[in-house]
Protein backbone atom coordinates (compact mmCIF):
# COMPACT_ATOMS: atom_id res chain seq x y z
CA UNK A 1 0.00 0.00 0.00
CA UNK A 2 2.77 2.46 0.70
CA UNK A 3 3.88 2.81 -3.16
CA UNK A 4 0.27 3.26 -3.97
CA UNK A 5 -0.03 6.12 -0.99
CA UNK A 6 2.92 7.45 -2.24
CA UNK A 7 1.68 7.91 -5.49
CA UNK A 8 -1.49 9.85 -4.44
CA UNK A 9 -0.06 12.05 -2.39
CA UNK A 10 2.35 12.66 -4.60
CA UNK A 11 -0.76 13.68 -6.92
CA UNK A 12 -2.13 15.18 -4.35
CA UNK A 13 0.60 17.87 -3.85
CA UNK A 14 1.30 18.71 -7.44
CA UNK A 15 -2.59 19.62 -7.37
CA UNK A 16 -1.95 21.51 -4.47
CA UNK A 17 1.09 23.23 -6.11
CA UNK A 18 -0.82 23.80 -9.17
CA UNK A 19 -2.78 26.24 -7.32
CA UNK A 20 -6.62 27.02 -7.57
CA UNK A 21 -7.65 23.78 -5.49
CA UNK A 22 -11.27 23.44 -4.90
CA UNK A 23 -11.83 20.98 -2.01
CA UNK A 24 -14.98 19.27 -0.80
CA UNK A 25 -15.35 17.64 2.17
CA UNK A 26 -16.98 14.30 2.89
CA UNK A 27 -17.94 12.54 5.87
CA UNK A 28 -19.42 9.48 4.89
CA UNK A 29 -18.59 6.77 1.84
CA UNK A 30 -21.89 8.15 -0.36
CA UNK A 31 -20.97 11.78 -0.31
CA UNK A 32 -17.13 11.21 -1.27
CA UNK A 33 -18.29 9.17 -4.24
CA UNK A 34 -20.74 12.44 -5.38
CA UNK A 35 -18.42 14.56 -4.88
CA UNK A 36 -15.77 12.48 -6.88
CA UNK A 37 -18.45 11.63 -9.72
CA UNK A 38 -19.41 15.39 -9.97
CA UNK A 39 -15.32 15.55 -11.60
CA UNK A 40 -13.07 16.33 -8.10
CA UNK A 41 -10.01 15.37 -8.23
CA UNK A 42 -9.33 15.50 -4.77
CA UNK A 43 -11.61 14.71 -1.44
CA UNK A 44 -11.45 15.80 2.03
CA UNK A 45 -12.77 14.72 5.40
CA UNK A 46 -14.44 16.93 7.23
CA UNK A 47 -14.04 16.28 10.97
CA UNK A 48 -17.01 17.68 12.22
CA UNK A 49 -19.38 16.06 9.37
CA UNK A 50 -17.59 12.75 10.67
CA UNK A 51 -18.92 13.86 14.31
CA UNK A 52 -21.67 14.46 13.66
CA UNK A 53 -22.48 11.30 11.55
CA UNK A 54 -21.32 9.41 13.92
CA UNK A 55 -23.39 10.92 17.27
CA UNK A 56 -20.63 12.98 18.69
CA UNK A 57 -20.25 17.28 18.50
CA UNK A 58 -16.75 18.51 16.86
CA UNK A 59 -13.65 19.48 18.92
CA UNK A 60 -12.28 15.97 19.01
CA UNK A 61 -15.04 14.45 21.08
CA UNK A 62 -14.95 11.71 18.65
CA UNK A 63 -11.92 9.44 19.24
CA UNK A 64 -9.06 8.71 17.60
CA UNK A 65 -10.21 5.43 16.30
CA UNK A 66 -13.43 5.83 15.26
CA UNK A 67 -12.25 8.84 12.92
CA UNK A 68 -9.67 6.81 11.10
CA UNK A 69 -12.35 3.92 10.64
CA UNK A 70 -14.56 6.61 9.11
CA UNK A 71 -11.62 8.38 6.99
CA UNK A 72 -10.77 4.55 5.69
CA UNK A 73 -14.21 4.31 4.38
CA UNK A 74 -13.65 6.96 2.30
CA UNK A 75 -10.89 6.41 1.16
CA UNK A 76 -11.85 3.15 0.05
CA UNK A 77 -14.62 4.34 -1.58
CA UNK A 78 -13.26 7.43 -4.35
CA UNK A 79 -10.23 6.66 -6.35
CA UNK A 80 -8.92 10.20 -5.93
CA UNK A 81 -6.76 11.44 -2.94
CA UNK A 82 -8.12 12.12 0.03
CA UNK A 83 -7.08 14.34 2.76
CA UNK A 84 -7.68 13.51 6.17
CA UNK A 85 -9.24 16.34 8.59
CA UNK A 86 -7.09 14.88 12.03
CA UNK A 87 -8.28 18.18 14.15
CA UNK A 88 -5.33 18.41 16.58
CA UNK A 89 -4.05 15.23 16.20
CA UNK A 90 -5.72 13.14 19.07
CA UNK A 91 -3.77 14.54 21.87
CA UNK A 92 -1.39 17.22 23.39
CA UNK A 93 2.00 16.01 22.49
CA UNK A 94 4.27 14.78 19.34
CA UNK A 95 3.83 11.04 19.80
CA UNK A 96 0.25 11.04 20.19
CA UNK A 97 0.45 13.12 16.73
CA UNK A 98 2.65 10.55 15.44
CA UNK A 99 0.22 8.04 16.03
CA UNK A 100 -2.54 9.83 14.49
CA UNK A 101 -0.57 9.89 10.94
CA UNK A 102 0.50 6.69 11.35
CA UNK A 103 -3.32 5.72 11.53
CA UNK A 104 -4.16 7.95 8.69
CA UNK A 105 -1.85 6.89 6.79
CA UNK A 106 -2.32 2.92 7.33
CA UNK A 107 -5.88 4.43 6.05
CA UNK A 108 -4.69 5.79 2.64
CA UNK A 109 -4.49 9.46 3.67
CA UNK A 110 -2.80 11.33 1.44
CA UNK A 111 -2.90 14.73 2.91
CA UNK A 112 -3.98 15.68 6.84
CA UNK A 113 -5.28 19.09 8.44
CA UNK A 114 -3.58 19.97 11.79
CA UNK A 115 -4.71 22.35 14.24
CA UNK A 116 -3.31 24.23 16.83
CA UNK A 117 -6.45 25.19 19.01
CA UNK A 118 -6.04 24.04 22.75
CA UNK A 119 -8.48 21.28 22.69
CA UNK A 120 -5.72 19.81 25.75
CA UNK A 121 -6.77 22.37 28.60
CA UNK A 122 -4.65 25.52 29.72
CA UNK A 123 -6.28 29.00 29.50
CA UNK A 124 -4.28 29.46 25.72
CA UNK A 125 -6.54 29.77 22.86
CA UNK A 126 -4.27 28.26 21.15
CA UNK A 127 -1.53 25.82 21.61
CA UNK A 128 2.39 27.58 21.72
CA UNK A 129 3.93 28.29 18.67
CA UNK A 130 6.85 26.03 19.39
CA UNK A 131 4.52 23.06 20.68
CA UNK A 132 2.64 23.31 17.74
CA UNK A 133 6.05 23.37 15.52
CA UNK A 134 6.95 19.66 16.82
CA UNK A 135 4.17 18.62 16.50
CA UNK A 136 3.59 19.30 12.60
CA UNK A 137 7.69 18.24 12.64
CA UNK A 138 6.68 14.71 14.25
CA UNK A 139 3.61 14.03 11.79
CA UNK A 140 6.46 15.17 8.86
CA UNK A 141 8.66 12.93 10.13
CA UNK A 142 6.15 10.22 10.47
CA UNK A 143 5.09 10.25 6.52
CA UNK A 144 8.71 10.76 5.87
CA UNK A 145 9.76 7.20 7.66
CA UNK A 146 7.50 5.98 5.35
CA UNK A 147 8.04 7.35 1.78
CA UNK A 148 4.61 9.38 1.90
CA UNK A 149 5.20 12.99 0.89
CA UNK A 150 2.03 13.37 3.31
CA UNK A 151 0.56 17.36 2.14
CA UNK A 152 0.36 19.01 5.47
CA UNK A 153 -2.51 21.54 5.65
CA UNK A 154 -1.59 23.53 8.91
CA UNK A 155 -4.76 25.14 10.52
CA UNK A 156 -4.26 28.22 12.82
CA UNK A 157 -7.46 29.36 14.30
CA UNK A 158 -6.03 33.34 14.54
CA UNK A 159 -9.35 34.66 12.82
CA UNK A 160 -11.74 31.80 14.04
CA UNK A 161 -11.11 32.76 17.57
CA UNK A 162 -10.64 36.93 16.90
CA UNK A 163 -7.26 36.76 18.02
CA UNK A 164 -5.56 40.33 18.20
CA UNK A 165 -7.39 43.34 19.26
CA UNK A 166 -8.02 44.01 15.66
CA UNK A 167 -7.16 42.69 11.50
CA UNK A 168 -3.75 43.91 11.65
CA UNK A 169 -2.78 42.07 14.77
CA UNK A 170 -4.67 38.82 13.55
CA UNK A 171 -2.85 39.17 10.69
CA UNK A 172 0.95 39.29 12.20
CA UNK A 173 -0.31 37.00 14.28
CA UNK A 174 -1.13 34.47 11.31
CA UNK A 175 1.54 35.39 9.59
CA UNK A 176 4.20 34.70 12.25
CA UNK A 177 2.26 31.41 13.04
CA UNK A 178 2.07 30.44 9.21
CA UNK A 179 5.77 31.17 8.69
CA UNK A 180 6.91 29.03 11.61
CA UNK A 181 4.68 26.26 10.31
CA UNK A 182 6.12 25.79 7.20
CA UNK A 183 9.45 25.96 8.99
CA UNK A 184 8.71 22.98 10.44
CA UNK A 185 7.07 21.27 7.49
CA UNK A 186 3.99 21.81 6.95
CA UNK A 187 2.85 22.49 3.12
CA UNK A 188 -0.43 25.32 3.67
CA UNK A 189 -1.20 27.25 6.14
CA UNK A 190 -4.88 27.05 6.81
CA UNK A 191 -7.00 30.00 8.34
CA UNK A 192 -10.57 29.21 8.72
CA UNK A 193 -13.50 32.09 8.54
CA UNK A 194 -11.25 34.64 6.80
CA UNK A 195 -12.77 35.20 3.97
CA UNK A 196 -12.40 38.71 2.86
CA UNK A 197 -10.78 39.48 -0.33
CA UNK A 198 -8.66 42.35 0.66
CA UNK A 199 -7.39 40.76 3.89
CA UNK A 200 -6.87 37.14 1.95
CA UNK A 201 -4.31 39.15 -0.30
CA UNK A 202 -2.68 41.14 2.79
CA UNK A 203 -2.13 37.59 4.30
CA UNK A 204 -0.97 35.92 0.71
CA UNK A 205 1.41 38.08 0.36
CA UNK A 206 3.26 38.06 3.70
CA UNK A 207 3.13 34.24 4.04
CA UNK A 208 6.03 32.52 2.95
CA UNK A 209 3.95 29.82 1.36
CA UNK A 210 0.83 28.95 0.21
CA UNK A 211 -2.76 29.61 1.79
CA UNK A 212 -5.95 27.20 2.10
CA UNK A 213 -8.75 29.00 2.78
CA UNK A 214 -12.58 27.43 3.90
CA UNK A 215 -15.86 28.68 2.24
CA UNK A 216 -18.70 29.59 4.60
CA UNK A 217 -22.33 31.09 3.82
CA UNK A 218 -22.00 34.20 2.22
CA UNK A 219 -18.56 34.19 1.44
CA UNK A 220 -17.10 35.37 -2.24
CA UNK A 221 -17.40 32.89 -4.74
CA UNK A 222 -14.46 30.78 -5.17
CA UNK A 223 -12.80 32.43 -8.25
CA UNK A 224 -12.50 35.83 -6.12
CA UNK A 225 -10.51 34.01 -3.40
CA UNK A 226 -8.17 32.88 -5.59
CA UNK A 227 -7.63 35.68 -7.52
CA UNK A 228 -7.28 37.68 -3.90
CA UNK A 229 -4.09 35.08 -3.28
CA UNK A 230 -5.22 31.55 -1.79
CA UNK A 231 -3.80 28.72 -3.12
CA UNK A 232 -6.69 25.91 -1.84
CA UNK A 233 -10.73 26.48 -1.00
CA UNK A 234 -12.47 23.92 0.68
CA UNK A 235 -15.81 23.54 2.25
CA UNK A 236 -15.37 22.13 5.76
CA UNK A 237 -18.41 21.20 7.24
CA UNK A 238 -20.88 23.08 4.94
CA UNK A 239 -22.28 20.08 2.99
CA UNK A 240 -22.84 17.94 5.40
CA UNK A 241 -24.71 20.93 7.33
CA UNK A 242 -26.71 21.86 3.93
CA UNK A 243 -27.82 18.53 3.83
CA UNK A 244 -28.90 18.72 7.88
CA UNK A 245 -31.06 21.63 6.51
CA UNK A 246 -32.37 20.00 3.38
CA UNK A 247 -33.45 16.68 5.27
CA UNK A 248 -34.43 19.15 7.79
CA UNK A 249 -36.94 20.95 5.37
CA UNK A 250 -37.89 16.96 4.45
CA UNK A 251 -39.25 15.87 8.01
CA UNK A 252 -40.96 18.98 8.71
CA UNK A 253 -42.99 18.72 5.56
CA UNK A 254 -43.41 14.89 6.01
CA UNK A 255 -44.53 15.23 9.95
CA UNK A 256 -47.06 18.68 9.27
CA UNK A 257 -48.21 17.31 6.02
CA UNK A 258 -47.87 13.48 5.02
CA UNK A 259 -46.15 15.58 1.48
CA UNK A 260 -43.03 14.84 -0.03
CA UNK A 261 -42.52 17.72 -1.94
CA UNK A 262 -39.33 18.83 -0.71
CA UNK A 263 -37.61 15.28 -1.46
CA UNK A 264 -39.35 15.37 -4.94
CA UNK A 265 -37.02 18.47 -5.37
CA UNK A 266 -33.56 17.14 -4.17
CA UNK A 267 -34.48 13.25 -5.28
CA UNK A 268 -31.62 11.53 -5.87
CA UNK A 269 -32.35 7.90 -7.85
CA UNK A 270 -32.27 4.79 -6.48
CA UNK A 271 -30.55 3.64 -9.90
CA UNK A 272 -28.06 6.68 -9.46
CA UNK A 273 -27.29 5.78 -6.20
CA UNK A 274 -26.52 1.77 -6.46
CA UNK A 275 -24.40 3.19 -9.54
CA UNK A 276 -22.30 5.35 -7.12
CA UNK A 277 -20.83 1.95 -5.40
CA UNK A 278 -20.92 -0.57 -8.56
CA UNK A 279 -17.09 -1.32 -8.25
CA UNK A 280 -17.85 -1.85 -4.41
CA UNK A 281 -17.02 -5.45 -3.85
CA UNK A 282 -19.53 -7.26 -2.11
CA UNK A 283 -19.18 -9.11 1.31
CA UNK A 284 -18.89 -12.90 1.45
CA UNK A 285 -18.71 -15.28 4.22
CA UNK A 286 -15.07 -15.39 3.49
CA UNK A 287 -14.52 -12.37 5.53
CA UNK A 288 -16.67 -13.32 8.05
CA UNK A 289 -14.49 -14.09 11.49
């Protein structure tokens, strides 16, 4: 399997040096395979959509292991790379980092988001700069011991939390973050909810590498953010959520009404949907224990 990982991430980070990236985010088998049969060439995870799938809220509530069971479902479903959404790795320190991309990457990951939010206690927003640096060292060196060149997506939450008394300060603060980062291997530096134009180019053009950005509701289209400087747009959590308020719209109408209106208008086919998984072996009491 490692040649074959190697491979896609390999693919995976000439796409992301290519530039202009558009990344959606699954959290189950079925939506990776839409997403891959509506012509992506590249899937993410999302780690709330996971969460959320799967009973528990975001922030890591989920455990290790049932995320990486999740993420190897989808990987086994698309036939494109997929990059793994690890939150902040499944624990404080390096090794338990270690062990999350070892896990990932037993799964077929061929890329991983990091965060450095303080999911580990302490009254920090965010983890140190120079505990976060060892830790994005330890999951480089980690894909490294194994021939993967693993694309490292490094989140900082800066503008998620309103760090900084005010846009300047958040961005020095992202921008001294970012650089560090990529000092210490990682590929992107991710900032979630920024997604103004004119502050997306101040922060392009003081990073010392390339930015991934995350769409949200009312954000510029995708075209705009690239053009403004980012080098990667995904969409997080927002499709699995847009679904949540489609089948939302669906079971109010069903339980007022006994109608079916609103899945007349999103119906996807029965026909479409066993097509989705054709190459999908099936079981057999061979694998049975």
């Amino acid at each position: 399997m490692t040649t074959s990982l190697a491979l896609q991430a390999a693919r995976f980070r000439e796409q992301n040096s290519a530039g202009r990236l558009l990344l959606p985010n699954a959290w189950d088998a079925a939506s990776a395979r839409i997403f891959e049969e509506a012509g992506f060439t590249a899937i993410g995870t999302t780690s709330a959509g996971i969460a959320y799938a799967e009973g528990y809220r975001d922030a890591e509530q989920i455990d290790r292991d049932a995320m990486v069971r999740a993420i190897a479902k989808i990987v086994k479903a698309v036939s494109v790379p997929v990059s793994a959404d690890i939150e902040g790795g499944y624990g404080p320190s390096p090794a338990d980092v270690r062990q999350t991309v070892d896990d990932v990457l037993d799964a077929g990951a061929a890329g991983i988001n990091l965060e450095d939010t303080a999911h580990y206690g302490g009254t920090a927003a965010l983890l140190g700069v120079d505990a976060q640096c060892e830790r994005i060292a330890a999951a480089r060196e980690a894909a490294a011991r194994r021939g993967v060149p693993l694309v490292i997506n490094a989140r900082t939450d800066t503008f998620l939390l309103s760090l900084g008394a005010n846009v300047d300060e958040r961005v020095a603060l992202t921008v001294d973050r970012g650089g560090r980062y990529m000092q210490a291997g990682a590929d992107l530096v991710f900032v979630p909810l920024l997604v103004d134009p004119s502050t997306v180019k101040r922060l392009a053009t003081q990073l010392p590498g390339p930015l991934s950005l995350m769409a949200l509701p009312g954000a510029p289209p995708a075209a705009e953010l690239f053009a403004a400087g980012a080098t990667r747009v995904s969409i997080g959590q927002m499709g699995m959520l847009a679904t949540l308020g489609s089948l939302k719209r669906i079971s109010e109408e069903l339980h007022q009404y006994g109608t079916w209106a609103s899945i007349e208008n999103t119906f996807y086919g029965f026909a479409e949907a066993e097509a989705l998984f054709s190459r999908t072996r099936v079981a057999t009491a061979d694998a049975a224990p």
